[in-house]
Protein backbone atom coordinates (compact mmCIF):
# COMPACT_ATOMS: atom_id res chain seq x y z
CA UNK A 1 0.00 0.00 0.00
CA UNK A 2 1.22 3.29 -0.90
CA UNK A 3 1.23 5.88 1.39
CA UNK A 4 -0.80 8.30 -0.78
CA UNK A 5 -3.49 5.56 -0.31
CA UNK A 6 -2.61 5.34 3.55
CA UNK A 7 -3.57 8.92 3.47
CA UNK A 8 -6.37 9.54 1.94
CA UNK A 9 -7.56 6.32 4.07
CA UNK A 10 -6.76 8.36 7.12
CA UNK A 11 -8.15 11.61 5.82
CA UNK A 12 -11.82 9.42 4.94
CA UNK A 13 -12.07 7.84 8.13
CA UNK A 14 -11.53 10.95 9.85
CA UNK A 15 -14.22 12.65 7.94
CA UNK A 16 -16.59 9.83 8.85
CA UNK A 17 -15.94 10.17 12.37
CA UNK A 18 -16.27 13.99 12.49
CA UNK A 19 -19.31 13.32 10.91
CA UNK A 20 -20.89 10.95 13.26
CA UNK A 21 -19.65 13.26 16.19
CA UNK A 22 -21.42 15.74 14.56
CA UNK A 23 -24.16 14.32 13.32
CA UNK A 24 -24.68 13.01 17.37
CA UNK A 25 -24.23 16.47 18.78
CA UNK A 26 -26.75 18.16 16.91
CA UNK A 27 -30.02 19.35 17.80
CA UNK A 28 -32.12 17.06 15.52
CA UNK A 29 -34.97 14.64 16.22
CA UNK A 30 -33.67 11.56 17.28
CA UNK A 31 -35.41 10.16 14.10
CA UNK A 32 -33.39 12.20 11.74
CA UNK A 33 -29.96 11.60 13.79
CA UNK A 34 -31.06 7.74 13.22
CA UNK A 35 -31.73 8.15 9.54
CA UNK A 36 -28.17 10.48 9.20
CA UNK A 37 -26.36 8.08 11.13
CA UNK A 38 -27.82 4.98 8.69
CA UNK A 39 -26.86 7.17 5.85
CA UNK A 40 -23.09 7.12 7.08
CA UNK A 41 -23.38 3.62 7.57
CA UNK A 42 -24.82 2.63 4.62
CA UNK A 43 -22.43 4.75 2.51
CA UNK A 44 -19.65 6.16 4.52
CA UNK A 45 -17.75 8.62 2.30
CA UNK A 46 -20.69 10.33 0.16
CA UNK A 47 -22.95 9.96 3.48
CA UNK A 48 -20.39 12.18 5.46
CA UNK A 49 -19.88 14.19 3.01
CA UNK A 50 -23.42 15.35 2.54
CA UNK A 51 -24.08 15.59 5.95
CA UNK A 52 -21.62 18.52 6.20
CA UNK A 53 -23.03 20.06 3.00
CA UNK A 54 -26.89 19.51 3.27
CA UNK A 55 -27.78 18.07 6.78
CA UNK A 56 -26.10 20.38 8.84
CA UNK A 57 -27.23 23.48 7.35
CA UNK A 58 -30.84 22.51 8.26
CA UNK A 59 -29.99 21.57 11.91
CA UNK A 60 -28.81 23.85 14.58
CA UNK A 61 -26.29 22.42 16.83
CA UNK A 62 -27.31 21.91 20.17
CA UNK A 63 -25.48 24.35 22.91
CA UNK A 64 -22.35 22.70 24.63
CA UNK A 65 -21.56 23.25 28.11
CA UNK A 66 -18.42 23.11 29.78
């Protein structure tokens, strides 16, 4: 395996798990987090991906507290 392929591996796979971080933290229904987080399971790469363009944009993120 080439390391170009080692990174964009790495680069993917952290994509996908920013995604389901963020897709977890937001403020949606619980059914839409479900059908988000199916999405990213079903196709990880194009369902992260459009979760950052589309699903986000129509979901405010939920306040965090520290």
């Amino acid at each position: 395996m080439t390391l170009l392929a080692v990174i964009i591996i790495l680069v993917a796979a952290g994509v996908y798990i920013s995604a389901l971080i963020s897709i977890l933290a937001s403020s949606a229904a619980k059914s839409v987090k479900l059908v988000w987080i199916v999405f990213a399971f079903i196709a990880p790469v194009i369902g992260s991906v459009l979760w950052f363009l589309v699903g986000r944009r129509h979901v405010q993120r939920s306040p965090t507290t520290y």
